[in-house]
Protein backbone atom coordinates (compact mmCIF):
# COMPACT_ATOMS: atom_id res chain seq x y z
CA UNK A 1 -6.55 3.34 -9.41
CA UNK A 2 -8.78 5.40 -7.01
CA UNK A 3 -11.21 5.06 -4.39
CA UNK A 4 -12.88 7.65 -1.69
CA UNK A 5 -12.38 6.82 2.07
CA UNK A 6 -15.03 8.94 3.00
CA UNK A 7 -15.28 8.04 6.94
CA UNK A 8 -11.00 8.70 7.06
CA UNK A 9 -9.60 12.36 7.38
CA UNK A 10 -6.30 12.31 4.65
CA UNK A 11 -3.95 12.47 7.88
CA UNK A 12 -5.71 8.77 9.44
CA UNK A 13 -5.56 7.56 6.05
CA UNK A 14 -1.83 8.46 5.98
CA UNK A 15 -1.53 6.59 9.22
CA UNK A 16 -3.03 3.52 8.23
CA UNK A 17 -0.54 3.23 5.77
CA UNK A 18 2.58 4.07 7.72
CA UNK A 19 1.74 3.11 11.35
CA UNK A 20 2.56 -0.57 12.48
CA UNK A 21 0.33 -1.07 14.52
CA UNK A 22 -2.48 0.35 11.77
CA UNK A 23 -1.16 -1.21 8.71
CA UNK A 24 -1.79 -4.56 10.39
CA UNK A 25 -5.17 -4.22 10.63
CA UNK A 26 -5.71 -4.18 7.25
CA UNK A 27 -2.74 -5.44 5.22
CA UNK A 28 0.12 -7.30 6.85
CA UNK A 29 -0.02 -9.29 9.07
CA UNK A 30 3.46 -7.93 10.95
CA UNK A 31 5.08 -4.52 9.74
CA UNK A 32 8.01 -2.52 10.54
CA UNK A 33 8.16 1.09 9.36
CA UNK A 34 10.88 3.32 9.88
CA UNK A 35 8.62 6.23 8.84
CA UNK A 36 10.70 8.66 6.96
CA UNK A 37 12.04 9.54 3.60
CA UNK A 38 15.11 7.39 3.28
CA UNK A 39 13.27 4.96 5.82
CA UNK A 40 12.51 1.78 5.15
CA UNK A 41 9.50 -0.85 5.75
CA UNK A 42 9.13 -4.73 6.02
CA UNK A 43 5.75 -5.99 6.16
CA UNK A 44 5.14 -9.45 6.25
CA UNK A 45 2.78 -12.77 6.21
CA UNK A 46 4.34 -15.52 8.21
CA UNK A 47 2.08 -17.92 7.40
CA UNK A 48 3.26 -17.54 3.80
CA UNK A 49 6.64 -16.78 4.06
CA UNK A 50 5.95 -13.90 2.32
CA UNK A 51 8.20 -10.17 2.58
CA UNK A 52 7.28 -6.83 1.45
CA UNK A 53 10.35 -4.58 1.67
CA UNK A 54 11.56 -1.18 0.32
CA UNK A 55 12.19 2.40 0.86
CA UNK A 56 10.14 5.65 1.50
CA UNK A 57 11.11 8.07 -1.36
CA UNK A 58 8.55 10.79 -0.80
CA UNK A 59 6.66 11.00 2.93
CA UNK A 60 4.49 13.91 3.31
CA UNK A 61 1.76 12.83 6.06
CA UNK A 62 -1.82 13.15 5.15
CA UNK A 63 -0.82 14.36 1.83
CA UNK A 64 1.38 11.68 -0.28
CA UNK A 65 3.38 8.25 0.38
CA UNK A 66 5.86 6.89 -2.11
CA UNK A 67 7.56 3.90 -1.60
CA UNK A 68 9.76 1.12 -3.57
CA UNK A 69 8.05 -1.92 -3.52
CA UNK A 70 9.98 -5.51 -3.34
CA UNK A 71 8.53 -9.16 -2.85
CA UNK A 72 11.55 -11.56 -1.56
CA UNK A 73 9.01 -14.38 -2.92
CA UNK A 74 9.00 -13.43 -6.62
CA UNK A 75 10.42 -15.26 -9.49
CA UNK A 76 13.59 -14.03 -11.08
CA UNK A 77 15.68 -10.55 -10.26
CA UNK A 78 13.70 -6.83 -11.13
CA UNK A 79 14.12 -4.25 -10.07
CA UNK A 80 11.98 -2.92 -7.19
CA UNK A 81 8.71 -1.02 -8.45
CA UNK A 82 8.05 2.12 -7.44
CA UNK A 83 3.96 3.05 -5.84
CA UNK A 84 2.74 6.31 -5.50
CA UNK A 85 0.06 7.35 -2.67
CA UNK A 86 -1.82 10.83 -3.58
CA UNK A 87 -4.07 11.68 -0.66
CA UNK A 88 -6.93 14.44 -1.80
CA UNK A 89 -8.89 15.61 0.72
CA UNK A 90 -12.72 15.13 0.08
CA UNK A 91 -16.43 16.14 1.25
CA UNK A 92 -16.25 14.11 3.48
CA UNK A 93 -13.40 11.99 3.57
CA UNK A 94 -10.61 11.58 1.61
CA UNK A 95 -9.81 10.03 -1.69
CA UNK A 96 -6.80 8.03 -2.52
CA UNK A 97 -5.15 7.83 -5.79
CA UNK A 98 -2.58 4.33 -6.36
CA UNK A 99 -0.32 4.58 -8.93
CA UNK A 100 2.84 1.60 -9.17
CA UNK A 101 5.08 1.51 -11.70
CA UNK A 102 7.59 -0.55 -14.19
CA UNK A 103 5.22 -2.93 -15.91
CA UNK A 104 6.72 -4.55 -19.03
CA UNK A 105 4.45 -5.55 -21.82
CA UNK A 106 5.14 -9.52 -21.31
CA UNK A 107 2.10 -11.47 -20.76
CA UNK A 108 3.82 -12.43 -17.34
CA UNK A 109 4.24 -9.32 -16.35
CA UNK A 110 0.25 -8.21 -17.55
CA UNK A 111 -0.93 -11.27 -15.09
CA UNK A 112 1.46 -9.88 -12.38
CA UNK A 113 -0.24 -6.28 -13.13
CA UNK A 114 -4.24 -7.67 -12.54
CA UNK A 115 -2.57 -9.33 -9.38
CA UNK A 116 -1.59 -6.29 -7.72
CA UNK A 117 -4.73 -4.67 -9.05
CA UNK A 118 -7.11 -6.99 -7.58
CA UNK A 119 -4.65 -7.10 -4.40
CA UNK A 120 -5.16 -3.12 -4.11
CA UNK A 121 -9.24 -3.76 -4.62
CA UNK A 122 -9.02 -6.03 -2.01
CA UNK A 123 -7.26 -4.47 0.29
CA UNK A 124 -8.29 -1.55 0.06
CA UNK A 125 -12.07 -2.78 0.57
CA UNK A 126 -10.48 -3.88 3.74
CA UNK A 127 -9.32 -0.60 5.20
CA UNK A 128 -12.44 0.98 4.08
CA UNK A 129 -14.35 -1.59 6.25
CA UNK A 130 -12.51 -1.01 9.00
CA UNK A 131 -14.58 2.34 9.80
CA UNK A 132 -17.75 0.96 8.42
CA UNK A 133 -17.28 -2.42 10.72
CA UNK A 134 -16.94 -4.51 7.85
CA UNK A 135 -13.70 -5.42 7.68
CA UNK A 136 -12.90 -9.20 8.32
């Protein structure tokens, strides 16, 4: 999936992805980063009971942002995915590229997949609107 963030250089989009007190603006509604390959995050919804945890694996700012990716809500034991930020820089703007991984071909797992597409689609509408003064 990919989508331009034209009023974002790549290095705020980077930060809106790794900075606390960024990320909840958009996404979570509490985070914790420990910003850093090796690092991890925790982001999470309260009012859901829902956690978001997992590990940097590749952290080059305003450039690329990979990351495992763990819900403590989900049914049964997998192993964590794995997302993928590419940050390209654009005229103007930036564009981001989302790739996450390890989707089996179980109907389950195809309904998780559209899930965490639409999630990304949402979300991402989200940060978009937060330069354009539309996010809510």
């Amino acid at each position: 999936m990919e989508g331009g963030f034209e009023a974002f250089t790549p290095s705020e989009l980077f930060n809106y992805f790794t900075e606390p007190n960024l990320l909840v603006q958009w996404w979570p509604r509490e985070a914790e980063v420990d910003a850093k390959v090796g690092g991890h995050y925790r982001f999470s919804w309260p009012d859901q009971g829902w956690h978001l945890s997992g590990e940097y694996t590749v952290f080059a700012p305003g450039e690329a942002l990979s990351f495992t990716w763990n819900w403590d809500h989900e049914r049964g034991v997998r192993e964590p995915m794995q997302v993928s930020l590419t940050i390209e820089p654009t005229a103007p703007g930036a564009k981001l590229i989302v790739e996450q991984k390890s989707w089996d071909d179980s109907p389950e797992a195809q309904n998780d997949r559209q899930a965490v597409i639409e999630g990304w689609i949402h979300f991402g509408m989200r940060l978009a609107g937060l330069k354009s003064g539309e996010a809510s």
